[in-house]
N, C-alpha and C. Protein backbone atom coordinates (compact mmCIF):
# COMPACT_ATOMS: atom_id res chain seq x y z
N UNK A 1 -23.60 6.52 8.86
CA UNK A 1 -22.68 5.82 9.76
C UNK A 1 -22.38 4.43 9.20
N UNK A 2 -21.10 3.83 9.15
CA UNK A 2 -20.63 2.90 9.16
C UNK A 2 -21.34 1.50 9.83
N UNK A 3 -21.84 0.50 9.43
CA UNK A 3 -21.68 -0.55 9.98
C UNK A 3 -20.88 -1.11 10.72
N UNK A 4 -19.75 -1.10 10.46
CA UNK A 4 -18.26 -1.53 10.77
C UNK A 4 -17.42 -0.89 11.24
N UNK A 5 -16.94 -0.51 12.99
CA UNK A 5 -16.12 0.63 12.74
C UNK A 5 -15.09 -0.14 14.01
N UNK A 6 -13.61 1.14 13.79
CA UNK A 6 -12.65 0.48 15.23
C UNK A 6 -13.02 0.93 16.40
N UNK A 7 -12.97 -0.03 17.21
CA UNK A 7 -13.34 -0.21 18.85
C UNK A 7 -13.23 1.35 19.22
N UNK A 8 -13.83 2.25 19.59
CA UNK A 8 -13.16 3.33 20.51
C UNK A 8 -12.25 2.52 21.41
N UNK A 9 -11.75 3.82 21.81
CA UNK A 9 -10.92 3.26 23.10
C UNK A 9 -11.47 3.78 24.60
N UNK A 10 -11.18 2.59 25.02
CA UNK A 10 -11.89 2.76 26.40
C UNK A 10 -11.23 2.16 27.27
N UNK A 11 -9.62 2.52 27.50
CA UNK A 11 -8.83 1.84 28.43
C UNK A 11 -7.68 0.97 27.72
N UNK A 12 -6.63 0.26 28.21
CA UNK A 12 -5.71 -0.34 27.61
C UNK A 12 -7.00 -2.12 27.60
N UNK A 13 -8.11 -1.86 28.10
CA UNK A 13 -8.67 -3.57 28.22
C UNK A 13 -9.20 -3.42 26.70
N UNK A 14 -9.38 -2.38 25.91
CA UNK A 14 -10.09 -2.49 24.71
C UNK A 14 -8.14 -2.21 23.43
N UNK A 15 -7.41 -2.55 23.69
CA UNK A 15 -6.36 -2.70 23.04
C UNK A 15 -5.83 -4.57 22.64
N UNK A 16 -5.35 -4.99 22.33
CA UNK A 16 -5.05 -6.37 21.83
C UNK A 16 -4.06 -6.44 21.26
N UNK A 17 -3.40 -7.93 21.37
CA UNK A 17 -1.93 -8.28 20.89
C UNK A 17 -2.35 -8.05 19.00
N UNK A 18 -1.15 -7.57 18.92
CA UNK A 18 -1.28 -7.38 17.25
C UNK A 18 -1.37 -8.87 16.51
N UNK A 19 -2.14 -9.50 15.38
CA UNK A 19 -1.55 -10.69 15.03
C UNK A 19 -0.22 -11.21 14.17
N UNK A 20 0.01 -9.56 13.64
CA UNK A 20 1.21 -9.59 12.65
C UNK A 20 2.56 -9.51 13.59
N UNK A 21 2.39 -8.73 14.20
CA UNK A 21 3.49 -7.91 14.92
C UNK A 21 3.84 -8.71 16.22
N UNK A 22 2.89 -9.72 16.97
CA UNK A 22 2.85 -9.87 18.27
C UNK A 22 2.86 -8.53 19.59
N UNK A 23 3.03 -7.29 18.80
CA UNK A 23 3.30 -6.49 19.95
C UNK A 23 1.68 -6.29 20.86
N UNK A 24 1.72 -6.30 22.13
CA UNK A 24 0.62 -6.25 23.55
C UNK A 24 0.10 -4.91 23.43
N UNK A 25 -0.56 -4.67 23.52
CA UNK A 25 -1.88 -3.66 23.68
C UNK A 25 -1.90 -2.48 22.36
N UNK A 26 -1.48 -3.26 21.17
CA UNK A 26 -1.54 -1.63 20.63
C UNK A 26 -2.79 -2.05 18.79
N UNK A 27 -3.59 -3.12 19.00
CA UNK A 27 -4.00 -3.84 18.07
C UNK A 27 -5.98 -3.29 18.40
N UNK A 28 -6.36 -2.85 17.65
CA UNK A 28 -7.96 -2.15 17.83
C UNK A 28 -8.03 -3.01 16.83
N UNK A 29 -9.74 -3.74 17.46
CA UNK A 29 -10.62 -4.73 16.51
C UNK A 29 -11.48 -4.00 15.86
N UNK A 30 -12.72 -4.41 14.67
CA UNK A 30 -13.67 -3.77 14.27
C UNK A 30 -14.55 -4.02 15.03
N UNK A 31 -15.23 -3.39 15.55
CA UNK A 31 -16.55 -4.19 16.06
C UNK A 31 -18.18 -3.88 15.20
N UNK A 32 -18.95 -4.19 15.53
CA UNK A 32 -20.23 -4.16 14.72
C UNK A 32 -21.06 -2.75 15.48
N UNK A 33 -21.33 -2.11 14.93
CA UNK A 33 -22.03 -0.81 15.56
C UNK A 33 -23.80 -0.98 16.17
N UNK A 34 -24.04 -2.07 15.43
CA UNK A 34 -25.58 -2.28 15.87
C UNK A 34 -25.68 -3.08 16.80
N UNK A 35 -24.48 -4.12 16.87
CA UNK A 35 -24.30 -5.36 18.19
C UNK A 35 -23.49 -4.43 19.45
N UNK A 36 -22.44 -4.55 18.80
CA UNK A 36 -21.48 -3.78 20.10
C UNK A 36 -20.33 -5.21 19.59
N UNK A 37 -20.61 -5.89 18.88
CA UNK A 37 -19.65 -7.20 19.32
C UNK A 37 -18.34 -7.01 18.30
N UNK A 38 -17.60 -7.64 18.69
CA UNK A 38 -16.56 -7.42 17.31
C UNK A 38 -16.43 -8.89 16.67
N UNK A 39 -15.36 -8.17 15.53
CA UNK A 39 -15.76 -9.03 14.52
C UNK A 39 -14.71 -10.21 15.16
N UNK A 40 -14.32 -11.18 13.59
CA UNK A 40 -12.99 -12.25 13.72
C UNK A 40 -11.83 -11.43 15.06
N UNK A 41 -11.21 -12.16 15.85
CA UNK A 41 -9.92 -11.16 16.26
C UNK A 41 -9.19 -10.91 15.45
N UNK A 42 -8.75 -11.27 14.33
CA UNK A 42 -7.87 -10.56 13.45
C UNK A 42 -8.48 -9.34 12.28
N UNK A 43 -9.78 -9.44 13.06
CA UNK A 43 -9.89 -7.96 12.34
C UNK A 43 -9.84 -6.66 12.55
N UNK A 44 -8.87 -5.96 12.10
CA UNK A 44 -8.69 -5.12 12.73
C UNK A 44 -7.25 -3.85 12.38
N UNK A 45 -6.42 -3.37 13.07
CA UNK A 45 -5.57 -2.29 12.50
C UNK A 45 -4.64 -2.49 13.98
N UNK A 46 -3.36 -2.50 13.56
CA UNK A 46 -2.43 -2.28 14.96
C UNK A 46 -2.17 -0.15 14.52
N UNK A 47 -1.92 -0.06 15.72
CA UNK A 47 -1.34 1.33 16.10
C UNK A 47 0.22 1.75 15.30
N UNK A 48 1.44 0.40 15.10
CA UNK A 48 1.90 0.53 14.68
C UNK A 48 2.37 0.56 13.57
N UNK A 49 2.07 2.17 12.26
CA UNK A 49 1.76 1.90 11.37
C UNK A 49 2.99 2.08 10.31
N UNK A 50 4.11 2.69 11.29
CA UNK A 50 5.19 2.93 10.94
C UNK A 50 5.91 0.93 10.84
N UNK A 51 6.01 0.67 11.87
CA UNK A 51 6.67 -0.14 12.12
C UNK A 51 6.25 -1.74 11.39
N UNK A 52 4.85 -1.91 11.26
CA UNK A 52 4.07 -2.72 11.77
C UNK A 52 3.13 -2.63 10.01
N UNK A 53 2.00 -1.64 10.67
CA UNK A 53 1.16 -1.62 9.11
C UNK A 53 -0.08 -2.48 9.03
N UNK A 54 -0.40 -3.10 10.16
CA UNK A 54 -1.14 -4.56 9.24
C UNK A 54 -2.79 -3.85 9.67
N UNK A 55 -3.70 -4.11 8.54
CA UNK A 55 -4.91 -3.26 9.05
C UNK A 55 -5.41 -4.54 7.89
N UNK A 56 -6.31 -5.55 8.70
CA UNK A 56 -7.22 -5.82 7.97
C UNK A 56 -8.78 -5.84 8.02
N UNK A 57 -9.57 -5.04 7.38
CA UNK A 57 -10.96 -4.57 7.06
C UNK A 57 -11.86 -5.79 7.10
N UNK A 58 -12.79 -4.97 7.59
CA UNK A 58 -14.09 -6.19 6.95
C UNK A 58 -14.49 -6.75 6.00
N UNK A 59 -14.11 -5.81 5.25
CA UNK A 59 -14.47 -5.75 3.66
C UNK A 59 -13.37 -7.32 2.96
N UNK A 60 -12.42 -7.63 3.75
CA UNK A 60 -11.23 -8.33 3.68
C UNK A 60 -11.88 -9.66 4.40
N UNK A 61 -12.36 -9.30 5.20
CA UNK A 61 -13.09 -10.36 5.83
C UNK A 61 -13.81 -11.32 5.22
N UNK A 62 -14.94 -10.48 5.03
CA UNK A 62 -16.09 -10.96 4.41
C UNK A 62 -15.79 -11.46 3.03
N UNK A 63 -14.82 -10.46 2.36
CA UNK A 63 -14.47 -11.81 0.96
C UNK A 63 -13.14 -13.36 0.94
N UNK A 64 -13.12 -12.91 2.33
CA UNK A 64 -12.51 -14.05 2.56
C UNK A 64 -13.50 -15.43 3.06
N UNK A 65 -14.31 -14.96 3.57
CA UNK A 65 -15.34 -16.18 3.91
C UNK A 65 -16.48 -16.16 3.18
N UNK A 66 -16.56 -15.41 2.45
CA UNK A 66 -17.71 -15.83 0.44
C UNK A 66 -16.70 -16.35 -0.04
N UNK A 67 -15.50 -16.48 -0.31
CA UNK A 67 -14.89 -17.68 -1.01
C UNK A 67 -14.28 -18.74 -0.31
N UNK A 68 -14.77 -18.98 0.86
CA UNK A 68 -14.42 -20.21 1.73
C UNK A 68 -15.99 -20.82 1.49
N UNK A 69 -16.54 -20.76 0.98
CA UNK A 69 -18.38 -21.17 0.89
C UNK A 69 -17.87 -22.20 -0.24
């Protein structure tokens, strides 16, 4: 199992404004599988993949803040 995985869904309260797109409820965060917590809010994948596209990983994350050190 993954460390890192997207939110199940559990209602439109576990959906979020996209950060690319601005579009309302269609944006799933990563959250941490051993916490329950999620990660940065912009981490994450919108629904719209046609339109939209923007999915950024942890993996994106995390080498973004080892080279902010």
């Amino acid at each position: 199992m993954h460390k890192y995985t997207l939110q199940p869904y559990q209602g439109m309260q576990s959906r979020h404004t996209c950060p690319a797109c601005n579009s309302r409820k269609t944006f799933t965060r990563y959250i941490d599988t051993d916490t329950g917590e999620t990660l940065a809010p912009h981490a994450g994948k919108c629904d719209r993949a046609d339109n939209c596209g923007y999915h950024y990983t942890p993996r994106q994350l995390f080498e973004e803040v080892g080279s902010a050190k």
